[in-house]
N, C-alpha and C. Protein backbone atom coordinates (compact mmCIF):
# COMPACT_ATOMS: atom_id res chain seq x y z
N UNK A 1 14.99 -31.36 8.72
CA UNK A 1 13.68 -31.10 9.29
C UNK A 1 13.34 -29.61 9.19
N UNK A 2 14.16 -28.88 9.57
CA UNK A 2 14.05 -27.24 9.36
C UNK A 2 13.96 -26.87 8.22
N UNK A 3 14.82 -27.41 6.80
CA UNK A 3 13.94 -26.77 5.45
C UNK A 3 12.84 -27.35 4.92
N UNK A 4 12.34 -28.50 5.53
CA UNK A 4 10.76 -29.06 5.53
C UNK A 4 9.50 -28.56 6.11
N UNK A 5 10.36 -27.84 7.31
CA UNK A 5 9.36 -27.19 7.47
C UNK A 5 9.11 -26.00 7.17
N UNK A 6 10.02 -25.03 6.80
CA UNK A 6 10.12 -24.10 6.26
C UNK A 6 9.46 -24.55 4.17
N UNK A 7 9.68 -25.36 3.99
CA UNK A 7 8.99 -25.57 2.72
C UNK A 7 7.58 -25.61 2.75
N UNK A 8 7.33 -26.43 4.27
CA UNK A 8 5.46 -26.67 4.14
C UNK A 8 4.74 -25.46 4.77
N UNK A 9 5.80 -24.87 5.26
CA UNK A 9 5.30 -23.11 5.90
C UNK A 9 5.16 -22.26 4.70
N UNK A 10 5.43 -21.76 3.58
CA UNK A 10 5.99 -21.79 2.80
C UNK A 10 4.53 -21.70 1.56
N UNK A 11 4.69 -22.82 1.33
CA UNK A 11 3.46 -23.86 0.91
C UNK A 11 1.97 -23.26 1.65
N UNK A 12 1.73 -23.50 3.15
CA UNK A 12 0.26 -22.92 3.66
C UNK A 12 0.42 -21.19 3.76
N UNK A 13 1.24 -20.59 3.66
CA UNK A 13 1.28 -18.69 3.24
C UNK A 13 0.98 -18.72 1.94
N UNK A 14 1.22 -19.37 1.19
CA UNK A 14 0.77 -19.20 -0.45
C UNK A 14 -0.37 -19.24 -0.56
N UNK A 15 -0.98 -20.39 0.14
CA UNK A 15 -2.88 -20.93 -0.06
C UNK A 15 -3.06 -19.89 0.71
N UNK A 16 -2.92 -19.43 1.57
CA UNK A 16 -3.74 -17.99 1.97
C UNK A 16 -3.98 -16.78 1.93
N UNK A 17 -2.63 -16.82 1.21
CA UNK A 17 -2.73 -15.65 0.35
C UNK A 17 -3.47 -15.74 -0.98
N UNK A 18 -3.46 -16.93 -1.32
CA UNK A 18 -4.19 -16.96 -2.64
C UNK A 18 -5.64 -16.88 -2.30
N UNK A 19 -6.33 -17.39 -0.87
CA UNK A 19 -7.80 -17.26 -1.08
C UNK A 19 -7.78 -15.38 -1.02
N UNK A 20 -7.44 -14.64 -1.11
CA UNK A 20 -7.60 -13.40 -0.72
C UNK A 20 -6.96 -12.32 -2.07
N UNK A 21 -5.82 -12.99 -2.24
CA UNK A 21 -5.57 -12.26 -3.92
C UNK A 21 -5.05 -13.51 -4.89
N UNK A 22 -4.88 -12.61 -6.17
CA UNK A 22 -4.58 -13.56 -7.70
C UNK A 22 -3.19 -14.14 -7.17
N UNK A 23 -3.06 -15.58 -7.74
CA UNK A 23 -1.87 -16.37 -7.15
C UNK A 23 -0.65 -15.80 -7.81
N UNK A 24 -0.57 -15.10 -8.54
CA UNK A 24 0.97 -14.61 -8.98
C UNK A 24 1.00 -13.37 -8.11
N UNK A 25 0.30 -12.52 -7.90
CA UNK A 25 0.76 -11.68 -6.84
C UNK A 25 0.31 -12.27 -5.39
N UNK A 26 0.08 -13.17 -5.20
CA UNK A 26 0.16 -14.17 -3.80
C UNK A 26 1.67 -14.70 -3.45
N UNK A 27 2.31 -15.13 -4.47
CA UNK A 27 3.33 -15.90 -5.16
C UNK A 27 4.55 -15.03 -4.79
N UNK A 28 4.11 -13.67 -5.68
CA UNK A 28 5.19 -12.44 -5.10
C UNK A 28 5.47 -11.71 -3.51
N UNK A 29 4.21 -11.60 -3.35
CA UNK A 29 4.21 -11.37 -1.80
C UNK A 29 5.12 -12.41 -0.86
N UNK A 30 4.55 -13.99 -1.23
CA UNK A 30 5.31 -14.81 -0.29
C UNK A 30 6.73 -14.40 -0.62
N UNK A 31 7.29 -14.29 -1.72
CA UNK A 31 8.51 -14.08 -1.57
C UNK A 31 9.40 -13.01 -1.04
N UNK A 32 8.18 -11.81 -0.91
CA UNK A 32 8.95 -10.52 -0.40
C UNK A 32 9.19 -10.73 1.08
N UNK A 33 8.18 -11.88 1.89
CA UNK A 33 7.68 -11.52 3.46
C UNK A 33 9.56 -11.84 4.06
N UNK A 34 10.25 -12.49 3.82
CA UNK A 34 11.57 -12.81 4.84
C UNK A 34 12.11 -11.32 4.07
N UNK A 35 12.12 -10.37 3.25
CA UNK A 35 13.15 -9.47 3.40
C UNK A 35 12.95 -8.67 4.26
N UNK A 36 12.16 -8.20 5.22
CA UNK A 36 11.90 -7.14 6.18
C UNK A 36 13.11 -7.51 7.51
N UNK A 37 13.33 -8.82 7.53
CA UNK A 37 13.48 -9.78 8.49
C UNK A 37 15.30 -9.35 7.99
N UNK A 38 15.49 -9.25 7.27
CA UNK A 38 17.01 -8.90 6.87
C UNK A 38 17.57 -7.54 7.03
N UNK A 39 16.43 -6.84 7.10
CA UNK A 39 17.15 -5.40 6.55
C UNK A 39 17.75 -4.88 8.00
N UNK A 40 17.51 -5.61 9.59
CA UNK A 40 18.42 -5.09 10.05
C UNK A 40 20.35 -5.46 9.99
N UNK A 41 20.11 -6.46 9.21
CA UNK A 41 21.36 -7.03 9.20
C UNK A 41 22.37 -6.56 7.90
């Protein structure tokens, strides 16, 4: 249930980032957003 939802979370950050920029740098962004979330560790 937790990587489903993390997939469909995932999934609606992409579409909103895409209404606002080009989907490959929408695409890149989603993937940068969890490293901030690491760097204290």
């Amino acid at each position: 249930m937790m990587i489903e939802n993390m997939i469909w979370g995932g999934i609606l950050v992409m579409l909103m980032l895409a209404l606002f920029l080009r989907i490959r740098l929408a695409f890149w962004v989603m993937m940068g957003l969890p490293c901030p979330s690491w760097a204290p560790f």
